[in-house]
N, C-alpha and C. Protein backbone atom coordinates (compact mmCIF):
# COMPACT_ATOMS: atom_id res chain seq x y z
N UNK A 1 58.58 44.49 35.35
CA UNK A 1 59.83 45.11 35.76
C UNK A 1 59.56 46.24 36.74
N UNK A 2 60.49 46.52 38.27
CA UNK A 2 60.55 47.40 38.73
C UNK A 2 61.28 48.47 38.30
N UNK A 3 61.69 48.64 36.78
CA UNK A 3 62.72 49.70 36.06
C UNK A 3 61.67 50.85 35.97
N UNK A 4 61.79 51.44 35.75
CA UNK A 4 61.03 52.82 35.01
C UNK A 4 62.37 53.94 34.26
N UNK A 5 62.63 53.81 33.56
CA UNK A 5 63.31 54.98 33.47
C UNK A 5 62.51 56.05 32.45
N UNK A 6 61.99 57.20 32.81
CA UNK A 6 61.06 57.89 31.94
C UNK A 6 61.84 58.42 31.29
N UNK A 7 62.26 58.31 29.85
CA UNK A 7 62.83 59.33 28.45
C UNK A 7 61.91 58.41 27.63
N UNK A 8 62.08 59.65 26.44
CA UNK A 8 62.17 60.05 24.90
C UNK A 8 63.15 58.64 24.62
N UNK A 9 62.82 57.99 23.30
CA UNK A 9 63.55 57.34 23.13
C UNK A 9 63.74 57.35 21.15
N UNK A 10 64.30 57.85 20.30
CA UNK A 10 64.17 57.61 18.93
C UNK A 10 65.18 56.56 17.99
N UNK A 11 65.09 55.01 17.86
CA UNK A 11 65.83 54.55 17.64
C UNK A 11 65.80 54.11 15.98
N UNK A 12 67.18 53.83 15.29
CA UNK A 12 66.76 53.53 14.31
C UNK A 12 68.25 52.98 13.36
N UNK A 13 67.53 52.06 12.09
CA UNK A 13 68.39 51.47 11.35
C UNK A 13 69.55 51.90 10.43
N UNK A 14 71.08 51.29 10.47
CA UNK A 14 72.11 51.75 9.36
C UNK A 14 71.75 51.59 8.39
N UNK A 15 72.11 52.23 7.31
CA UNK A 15 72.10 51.49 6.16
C UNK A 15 72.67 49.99 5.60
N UNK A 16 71.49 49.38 5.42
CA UNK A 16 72.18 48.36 5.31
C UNK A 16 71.95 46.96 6.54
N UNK A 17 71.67 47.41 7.46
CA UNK A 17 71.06 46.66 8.84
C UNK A 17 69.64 46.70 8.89
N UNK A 18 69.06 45.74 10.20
CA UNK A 18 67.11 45.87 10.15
C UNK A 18 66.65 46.10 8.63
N UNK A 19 65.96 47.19 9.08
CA UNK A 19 65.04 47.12 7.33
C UNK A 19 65.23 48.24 6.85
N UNK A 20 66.30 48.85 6.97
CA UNK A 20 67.14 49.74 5.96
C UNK A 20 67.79 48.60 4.79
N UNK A 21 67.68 50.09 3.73
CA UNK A 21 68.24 49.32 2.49
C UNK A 21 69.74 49.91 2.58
N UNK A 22 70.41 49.85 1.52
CA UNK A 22 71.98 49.69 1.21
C UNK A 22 73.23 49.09 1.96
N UNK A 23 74.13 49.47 1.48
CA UNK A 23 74.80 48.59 1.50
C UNK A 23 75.91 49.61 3.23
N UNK A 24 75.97 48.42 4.04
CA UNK A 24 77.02 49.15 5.09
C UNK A 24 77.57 49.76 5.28
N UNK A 25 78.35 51.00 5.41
CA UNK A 25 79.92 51.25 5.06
C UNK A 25 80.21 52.16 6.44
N UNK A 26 81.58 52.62 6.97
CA UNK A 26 81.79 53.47 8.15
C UNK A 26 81.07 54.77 7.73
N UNK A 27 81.37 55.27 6.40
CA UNK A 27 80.90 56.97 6.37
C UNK A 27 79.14 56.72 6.45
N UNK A 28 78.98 55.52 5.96
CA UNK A 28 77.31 55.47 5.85
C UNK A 28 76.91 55.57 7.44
N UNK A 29 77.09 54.78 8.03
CA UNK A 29 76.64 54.72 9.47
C UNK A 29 76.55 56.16 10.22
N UNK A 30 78.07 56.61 9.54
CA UNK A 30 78.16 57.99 10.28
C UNK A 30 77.25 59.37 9.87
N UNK A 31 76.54 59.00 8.47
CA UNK A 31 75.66 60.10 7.60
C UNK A 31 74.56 59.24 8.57
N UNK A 32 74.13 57.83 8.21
CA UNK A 32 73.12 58.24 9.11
C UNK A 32 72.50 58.09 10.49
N UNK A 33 73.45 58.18 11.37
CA UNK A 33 73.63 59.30 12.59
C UNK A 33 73.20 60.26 12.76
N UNK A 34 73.93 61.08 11.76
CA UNK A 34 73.57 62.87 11.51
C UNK A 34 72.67 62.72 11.35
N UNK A 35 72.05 62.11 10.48
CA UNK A 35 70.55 62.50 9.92
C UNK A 35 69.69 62.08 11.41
N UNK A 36 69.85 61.13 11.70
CA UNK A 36 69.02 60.83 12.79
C UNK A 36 68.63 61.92 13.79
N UNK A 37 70.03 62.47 13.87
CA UNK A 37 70.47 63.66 14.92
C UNK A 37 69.70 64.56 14.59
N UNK A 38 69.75 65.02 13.13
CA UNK A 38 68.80 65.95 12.34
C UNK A 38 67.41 66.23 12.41
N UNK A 39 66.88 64.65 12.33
CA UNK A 39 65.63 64.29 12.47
C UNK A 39 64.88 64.93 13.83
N UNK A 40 65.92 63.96 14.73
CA UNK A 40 65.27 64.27 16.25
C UNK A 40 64.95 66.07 16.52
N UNK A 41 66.50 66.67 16.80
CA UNK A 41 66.24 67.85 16.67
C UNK A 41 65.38 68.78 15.67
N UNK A 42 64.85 68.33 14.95
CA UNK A 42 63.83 69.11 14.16
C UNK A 42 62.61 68.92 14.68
N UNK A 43 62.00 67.61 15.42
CA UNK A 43 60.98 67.77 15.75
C UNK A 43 60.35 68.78 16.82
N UNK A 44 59.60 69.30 16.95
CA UNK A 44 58.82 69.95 17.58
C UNK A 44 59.36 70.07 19.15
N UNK A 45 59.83 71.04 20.23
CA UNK A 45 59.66 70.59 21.35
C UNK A 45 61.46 69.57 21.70
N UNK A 46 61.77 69.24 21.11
CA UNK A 46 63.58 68.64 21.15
C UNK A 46 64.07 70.03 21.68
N UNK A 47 64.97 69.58 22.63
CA UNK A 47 66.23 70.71 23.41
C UNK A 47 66.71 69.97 22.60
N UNK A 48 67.81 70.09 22.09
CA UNK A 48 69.16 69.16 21.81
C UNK A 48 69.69 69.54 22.75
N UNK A 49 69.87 70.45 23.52
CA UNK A 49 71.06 70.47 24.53
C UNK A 49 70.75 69.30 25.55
N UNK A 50 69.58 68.54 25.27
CA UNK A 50 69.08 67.47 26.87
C UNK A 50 68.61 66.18 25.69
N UNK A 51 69.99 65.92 24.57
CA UNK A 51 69.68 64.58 24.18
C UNK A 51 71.06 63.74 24.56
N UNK A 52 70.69 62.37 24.84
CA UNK A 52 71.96 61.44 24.93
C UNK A 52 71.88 60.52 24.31
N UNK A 53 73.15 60.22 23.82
CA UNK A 53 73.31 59.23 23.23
C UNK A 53 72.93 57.77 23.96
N UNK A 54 73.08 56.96 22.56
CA UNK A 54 72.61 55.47 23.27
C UNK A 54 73.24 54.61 22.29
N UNK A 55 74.43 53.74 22.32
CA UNK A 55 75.18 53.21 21.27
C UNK A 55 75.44 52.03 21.83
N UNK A 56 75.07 50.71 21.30
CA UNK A 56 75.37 49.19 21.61
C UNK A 56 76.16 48.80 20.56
N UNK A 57 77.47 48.34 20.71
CA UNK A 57 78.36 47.57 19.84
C UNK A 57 78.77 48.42 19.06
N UNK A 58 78.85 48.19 17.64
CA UNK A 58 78.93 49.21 16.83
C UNK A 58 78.49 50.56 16.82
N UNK A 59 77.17 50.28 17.34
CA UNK A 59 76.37 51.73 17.23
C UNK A 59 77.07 52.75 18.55
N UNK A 60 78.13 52.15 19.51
CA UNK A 60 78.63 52.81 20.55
C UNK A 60 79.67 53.55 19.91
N UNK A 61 80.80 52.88 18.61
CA UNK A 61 81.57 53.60 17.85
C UNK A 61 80.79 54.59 16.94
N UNK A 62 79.74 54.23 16.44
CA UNK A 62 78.57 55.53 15.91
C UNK A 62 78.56 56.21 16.54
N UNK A 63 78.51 56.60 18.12
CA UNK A 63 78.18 57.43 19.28
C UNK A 63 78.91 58.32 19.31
N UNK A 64 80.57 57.49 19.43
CA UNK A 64 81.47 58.29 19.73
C UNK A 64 81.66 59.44 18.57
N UNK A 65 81.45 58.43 17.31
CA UNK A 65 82.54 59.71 16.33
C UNK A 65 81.23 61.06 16.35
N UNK A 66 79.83 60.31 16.58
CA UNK A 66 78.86 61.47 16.32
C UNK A 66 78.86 62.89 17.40
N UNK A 67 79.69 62.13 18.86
CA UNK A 67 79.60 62.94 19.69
C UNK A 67 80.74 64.09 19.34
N UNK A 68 81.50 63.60 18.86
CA UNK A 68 82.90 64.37 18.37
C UNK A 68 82.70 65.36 17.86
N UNK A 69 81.70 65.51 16.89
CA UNK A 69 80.78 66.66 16.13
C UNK A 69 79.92 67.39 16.77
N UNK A 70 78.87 66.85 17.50
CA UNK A 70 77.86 67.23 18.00
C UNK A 70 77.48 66.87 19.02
N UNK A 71 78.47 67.36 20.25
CA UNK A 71 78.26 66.95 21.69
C UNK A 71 77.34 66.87 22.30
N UNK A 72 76.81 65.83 22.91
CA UNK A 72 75.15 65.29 22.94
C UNK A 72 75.25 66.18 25.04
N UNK A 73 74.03 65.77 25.63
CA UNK A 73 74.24 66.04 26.91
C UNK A 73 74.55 64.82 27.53
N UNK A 74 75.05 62.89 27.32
CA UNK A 74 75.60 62.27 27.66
C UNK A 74 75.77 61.16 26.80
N UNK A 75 76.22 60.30 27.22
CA UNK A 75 76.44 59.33 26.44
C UNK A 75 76.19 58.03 27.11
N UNK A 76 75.96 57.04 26.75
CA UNK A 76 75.64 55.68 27.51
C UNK A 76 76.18 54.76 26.07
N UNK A 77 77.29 53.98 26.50
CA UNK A 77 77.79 52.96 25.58
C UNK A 77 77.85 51.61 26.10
N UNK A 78 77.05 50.55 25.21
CA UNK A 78 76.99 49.62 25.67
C UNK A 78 77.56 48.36 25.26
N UNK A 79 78.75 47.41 25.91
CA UNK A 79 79.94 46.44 24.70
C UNK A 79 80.33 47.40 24.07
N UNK A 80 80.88 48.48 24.24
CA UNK A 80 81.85 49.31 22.99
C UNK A 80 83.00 48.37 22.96
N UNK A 81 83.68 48.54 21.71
CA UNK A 81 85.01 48.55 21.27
C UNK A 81 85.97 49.16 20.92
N UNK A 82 87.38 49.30 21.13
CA UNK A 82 87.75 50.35 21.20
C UNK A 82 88.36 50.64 19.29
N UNK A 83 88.37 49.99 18.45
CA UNK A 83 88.51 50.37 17.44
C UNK A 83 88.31 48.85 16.57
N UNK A 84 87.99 48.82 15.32
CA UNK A 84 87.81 47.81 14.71
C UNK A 84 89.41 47.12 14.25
N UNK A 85 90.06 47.57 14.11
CA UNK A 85 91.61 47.04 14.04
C UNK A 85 91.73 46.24 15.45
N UNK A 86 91.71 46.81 16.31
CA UNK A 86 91.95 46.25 17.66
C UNK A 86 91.32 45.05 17.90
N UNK A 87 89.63 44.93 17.32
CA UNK A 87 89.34 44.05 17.65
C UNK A 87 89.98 42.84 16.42
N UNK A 88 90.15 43.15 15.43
CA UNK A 88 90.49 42.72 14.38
C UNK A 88 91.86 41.57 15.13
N UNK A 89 92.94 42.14 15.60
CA UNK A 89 94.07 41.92 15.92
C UNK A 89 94.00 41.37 16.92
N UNK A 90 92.70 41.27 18.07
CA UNK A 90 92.24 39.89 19.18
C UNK A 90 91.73 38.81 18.21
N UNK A 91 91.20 38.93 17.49
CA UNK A 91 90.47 37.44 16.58
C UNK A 91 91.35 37.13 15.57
N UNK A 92 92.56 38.27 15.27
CA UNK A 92 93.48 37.37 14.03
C UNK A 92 94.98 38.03 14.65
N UNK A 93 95.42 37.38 15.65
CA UNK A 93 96.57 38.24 16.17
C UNK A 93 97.71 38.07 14.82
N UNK A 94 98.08 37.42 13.98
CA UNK A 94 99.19 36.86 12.99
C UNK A 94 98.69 37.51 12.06
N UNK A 95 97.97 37.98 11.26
CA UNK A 95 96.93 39.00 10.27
C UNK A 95 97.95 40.64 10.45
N UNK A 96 97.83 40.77 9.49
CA UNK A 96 97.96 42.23 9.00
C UNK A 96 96.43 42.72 9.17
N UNK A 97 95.94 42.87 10.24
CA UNK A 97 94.44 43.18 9.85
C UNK A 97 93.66 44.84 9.51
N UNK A 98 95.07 45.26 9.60
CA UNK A 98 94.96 47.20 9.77
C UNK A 98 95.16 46.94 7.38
N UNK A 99 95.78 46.25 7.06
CA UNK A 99 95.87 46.16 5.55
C UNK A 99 94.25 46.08 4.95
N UNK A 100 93.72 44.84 5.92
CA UNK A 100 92.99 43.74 5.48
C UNK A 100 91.15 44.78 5.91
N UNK A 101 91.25 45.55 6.54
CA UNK A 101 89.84 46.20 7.09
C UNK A 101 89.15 47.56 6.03
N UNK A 102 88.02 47.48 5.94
CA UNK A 102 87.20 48.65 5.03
C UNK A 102 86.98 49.39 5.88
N UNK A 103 86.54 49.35 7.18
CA UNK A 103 86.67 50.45 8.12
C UNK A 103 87.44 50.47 9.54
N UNK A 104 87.39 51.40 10.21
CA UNK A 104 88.24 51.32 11.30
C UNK A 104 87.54 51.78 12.74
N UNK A 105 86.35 52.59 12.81
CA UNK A 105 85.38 52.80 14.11
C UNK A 105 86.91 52.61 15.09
N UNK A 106 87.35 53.74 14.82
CA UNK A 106 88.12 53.63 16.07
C UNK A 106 88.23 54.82 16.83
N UNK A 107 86.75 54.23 17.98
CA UNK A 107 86.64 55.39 19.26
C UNK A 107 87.98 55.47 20.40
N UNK A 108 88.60 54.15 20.19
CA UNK A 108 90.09 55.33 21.19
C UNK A 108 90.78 56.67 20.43
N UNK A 109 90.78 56.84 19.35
CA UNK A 109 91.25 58.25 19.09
C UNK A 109 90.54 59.06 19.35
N UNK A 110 89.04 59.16 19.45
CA UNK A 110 88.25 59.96 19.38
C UNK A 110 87.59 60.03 20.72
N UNK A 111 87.45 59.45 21.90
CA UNK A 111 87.25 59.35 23.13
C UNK A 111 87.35 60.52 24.11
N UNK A 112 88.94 60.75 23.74
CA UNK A 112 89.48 61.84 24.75
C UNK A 112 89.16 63.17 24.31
N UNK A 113 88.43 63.27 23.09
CA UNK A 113 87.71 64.55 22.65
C UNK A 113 86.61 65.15 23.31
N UNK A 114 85.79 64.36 23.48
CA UNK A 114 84.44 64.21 24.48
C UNK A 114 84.30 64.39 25.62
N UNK A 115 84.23 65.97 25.46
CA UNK A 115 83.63 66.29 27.57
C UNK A 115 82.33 66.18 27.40
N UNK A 116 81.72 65.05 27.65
CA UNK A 116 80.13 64.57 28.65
C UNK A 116 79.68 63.77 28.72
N UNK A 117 79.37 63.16 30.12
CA UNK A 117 79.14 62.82 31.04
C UNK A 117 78.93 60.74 30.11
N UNK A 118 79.69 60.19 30.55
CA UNK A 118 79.72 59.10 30.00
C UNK A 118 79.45 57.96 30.68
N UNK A 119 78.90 56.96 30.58
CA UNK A 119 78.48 55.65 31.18
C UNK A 119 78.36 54.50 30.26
N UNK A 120 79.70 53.30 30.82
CA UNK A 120 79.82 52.70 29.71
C UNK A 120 79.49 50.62 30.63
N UNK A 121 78.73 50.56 30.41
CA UNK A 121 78.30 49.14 30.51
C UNK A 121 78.86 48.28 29.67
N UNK A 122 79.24 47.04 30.53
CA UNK A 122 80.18 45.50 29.84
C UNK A 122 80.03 44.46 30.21
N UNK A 123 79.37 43.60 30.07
CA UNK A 123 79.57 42.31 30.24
C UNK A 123 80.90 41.59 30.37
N UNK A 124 80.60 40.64 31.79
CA UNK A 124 81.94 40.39 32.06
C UNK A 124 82.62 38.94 31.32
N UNK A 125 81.45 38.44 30.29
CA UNK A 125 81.34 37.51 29.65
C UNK A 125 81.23 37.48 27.87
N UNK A 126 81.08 38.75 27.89
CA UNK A 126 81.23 38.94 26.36
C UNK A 126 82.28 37.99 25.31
N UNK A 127 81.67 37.18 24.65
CA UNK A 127 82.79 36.46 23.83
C UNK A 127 82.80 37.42 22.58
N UNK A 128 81.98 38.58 22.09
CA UNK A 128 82.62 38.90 21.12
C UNK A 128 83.39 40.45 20.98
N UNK A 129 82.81 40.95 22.11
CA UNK A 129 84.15 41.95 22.29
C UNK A 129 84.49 42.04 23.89
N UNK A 130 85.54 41.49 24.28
CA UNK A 130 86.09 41.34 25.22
C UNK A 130 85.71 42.75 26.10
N UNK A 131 85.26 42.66 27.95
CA UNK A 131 85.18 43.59 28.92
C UNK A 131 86.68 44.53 28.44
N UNK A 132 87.64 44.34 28.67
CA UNK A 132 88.90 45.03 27.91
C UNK A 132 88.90 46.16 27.12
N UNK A 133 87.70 45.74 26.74
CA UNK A 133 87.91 47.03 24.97
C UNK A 133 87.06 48.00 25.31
N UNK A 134 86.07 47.55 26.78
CA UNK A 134 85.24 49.20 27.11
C UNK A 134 85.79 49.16 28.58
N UNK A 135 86.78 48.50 28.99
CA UNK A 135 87.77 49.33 30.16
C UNK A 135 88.55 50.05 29.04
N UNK A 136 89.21 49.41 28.21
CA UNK A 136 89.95 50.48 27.50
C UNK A 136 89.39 51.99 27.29
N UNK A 137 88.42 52.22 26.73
CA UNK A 137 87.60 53.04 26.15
C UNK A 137 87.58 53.98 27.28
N UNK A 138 86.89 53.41 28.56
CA UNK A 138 86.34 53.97 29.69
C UNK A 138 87.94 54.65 30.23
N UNK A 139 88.94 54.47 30.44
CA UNK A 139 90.14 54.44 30.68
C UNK A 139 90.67 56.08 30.02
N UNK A 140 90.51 56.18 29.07
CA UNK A 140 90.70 57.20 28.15
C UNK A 140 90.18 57.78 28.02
N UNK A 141 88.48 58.01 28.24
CA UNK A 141 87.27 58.95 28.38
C UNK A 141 88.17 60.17 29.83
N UNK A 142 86.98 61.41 29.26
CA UNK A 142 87.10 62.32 30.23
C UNK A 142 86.10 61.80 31.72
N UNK A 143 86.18 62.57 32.48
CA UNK A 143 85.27 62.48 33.90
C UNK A 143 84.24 63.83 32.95
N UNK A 144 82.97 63.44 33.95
CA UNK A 144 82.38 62.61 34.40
C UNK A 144 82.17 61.41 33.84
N UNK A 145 82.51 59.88 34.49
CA UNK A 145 82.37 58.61 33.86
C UNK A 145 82.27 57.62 34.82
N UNK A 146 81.41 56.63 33.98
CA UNK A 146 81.89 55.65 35.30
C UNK A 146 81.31 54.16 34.43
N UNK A 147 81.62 53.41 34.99
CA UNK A 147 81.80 52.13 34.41
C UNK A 147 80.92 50.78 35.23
N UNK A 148 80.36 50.50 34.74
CA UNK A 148 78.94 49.53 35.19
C UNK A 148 79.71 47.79 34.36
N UNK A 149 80.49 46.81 35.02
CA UNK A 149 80.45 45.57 34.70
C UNK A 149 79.37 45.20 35.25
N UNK A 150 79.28 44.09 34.23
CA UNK A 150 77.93 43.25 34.42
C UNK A 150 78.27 41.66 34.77
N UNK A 151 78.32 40.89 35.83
CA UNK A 151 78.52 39.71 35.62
C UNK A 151 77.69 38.87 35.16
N UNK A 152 77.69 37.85 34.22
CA UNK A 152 77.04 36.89 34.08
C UNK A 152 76.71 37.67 32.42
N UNK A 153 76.43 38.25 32.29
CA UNK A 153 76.43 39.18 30.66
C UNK A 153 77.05 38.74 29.69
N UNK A 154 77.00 38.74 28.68
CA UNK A 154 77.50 38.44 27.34
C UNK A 154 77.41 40.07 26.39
N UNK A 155 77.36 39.39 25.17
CA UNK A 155 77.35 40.79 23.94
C UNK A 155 75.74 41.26 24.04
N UNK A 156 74.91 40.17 23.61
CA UNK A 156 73.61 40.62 23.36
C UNK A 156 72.66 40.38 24.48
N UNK A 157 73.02 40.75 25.73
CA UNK A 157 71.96 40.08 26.68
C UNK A 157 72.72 40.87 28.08
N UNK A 158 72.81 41.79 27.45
CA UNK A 158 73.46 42.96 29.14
C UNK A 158 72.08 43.46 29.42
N UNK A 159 70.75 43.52 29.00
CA UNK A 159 69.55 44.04 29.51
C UNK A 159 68.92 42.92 29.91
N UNK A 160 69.28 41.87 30.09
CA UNK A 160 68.67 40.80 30.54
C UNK A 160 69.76 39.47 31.77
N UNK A 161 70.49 39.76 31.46
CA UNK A 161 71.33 38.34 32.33
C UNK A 161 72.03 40.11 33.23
N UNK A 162 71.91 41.02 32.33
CA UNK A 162 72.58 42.26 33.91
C UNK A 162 71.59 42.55 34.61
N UNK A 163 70.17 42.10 34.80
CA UNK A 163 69.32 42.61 35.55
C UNK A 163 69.26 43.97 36.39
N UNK A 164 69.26 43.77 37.38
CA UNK A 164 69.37 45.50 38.09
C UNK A 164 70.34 45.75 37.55
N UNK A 165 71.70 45.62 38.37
CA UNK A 165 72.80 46.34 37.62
C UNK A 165 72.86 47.13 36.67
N UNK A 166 72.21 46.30 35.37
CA UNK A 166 72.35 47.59 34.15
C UNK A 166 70.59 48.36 34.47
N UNK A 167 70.09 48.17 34.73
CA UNK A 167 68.66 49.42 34.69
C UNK A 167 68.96 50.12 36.32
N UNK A 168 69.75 49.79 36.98
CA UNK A 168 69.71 50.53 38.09
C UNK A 168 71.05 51.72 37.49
N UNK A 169 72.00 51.39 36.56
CA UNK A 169 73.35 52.09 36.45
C UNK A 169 72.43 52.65 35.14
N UNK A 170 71.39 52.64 34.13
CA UNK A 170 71.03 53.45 33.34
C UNK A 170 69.98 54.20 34.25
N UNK A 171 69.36 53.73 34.99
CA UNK A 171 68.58 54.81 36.40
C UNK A 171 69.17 55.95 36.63
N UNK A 172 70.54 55.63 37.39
CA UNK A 172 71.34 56.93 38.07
C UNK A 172 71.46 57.75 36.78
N UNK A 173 72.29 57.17 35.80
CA UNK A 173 72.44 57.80 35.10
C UNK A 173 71.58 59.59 33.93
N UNK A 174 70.37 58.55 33.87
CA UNK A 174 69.34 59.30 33.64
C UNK A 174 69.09 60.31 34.61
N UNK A 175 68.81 59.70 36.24
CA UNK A 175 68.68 60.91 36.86
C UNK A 175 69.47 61.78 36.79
N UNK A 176 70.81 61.79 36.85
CA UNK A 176 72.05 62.59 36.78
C UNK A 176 71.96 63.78 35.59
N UNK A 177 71.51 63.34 34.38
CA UNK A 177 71.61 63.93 33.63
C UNK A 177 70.54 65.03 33.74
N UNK A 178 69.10 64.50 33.87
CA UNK A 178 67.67 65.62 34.07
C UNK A 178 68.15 66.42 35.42
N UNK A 179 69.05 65.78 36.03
CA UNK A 179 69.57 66.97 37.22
C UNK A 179 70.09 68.05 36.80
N UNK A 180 71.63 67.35 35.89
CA UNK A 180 72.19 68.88 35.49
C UNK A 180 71.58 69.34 34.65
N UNK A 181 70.62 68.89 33.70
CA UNK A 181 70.11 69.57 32.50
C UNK A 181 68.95 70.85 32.79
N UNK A 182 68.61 70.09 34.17
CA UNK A 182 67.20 70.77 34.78
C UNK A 182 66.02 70.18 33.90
N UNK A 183 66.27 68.53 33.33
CA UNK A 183 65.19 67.77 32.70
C UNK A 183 63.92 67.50 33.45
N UNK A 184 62.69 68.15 33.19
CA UNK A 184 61.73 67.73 33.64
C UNK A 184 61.45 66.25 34.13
């Protein structure tokens, strides 16, 4: 690959997903977030003021509600959705599905809370959450933002069928940020 993007990167499992144990739930995801958040910033040498988020699918509604709390220095969301009802109500339009759901990850309420600096990547092919639901998202975000479609992309394969596109739009991005941050 001609990509380079030089960061820090600390990624890791919900409860309940990969090789975490228990069982799923919205508040779980969202405890462990924090903790993650916790983690990072404790180590040695962490600004938190020069960390960004990084949220694919679900983990982009993780992003949001975490940013809501603890305003990161950007955000990069990738296939977000704009709330789990919403998507609920594209796959079962005749459903009561707001009755029928255990959680709700719903980053359009929480979107327009968030001043920083946002970049939200979509596949223009996604069959399981429609380009729609991160124009929506993107739509309702504050500036600075900007919005990277991907053609030929799906849900799980925007780092691969988006080729440049998405490592050239997480490029700028990165630079943008070590600019204003004054990131080495």
């Amino acid at each position: 690959l001609r990509h380079r993007i030089d960061i820090n990167m600390f990624i890791f499992d919900y409860q309940g997903y990969g090789r975490s144990q228990g069982e799923p739930t919205e508040q779980g995801t969202y405890r462990d977030a924090r903790a993650a958040l916790e983690y990072v910033v404790s180590r040695p040498g962490t600004d938190p003021k020069k960390i960004v988020y990084f949220g694919r699918s679900l983990g982009a509604a993780v992003a949001v509600e975490l940013a809501t709390e603890e305003p990161p220095a950007g955000m990069v969301l990738i296939s977000p959705f704009s709330s789990l009802e919403e998507m609920g109500r594209l796959a079962f339009p005749h459903l009561p599905v707001g009755w029928i759901l255990k959680g709700r990850y719903d980053s359009m309420s929480r979107i327009s809370r968030i001043h920083t600096p946002l970049l939200i990547i979509h596949g223009d092919q996604d069959q399981t959450v429609p380009i729609e639901q991160g124009k929506a998202l993107y739509t309702a975000a504050n500036e600075p933002k900007s919005f990277c479609p991907l053609t030929i992309a799906g849900h799980n394969d925007t780092y691969l069928n988006g080729g440049s596109e998405y490592w050239d739009a997480l490029e700028r991005f990165a630079a943008a940020a070590k600019k204003r941050n004054s990131i080495p």
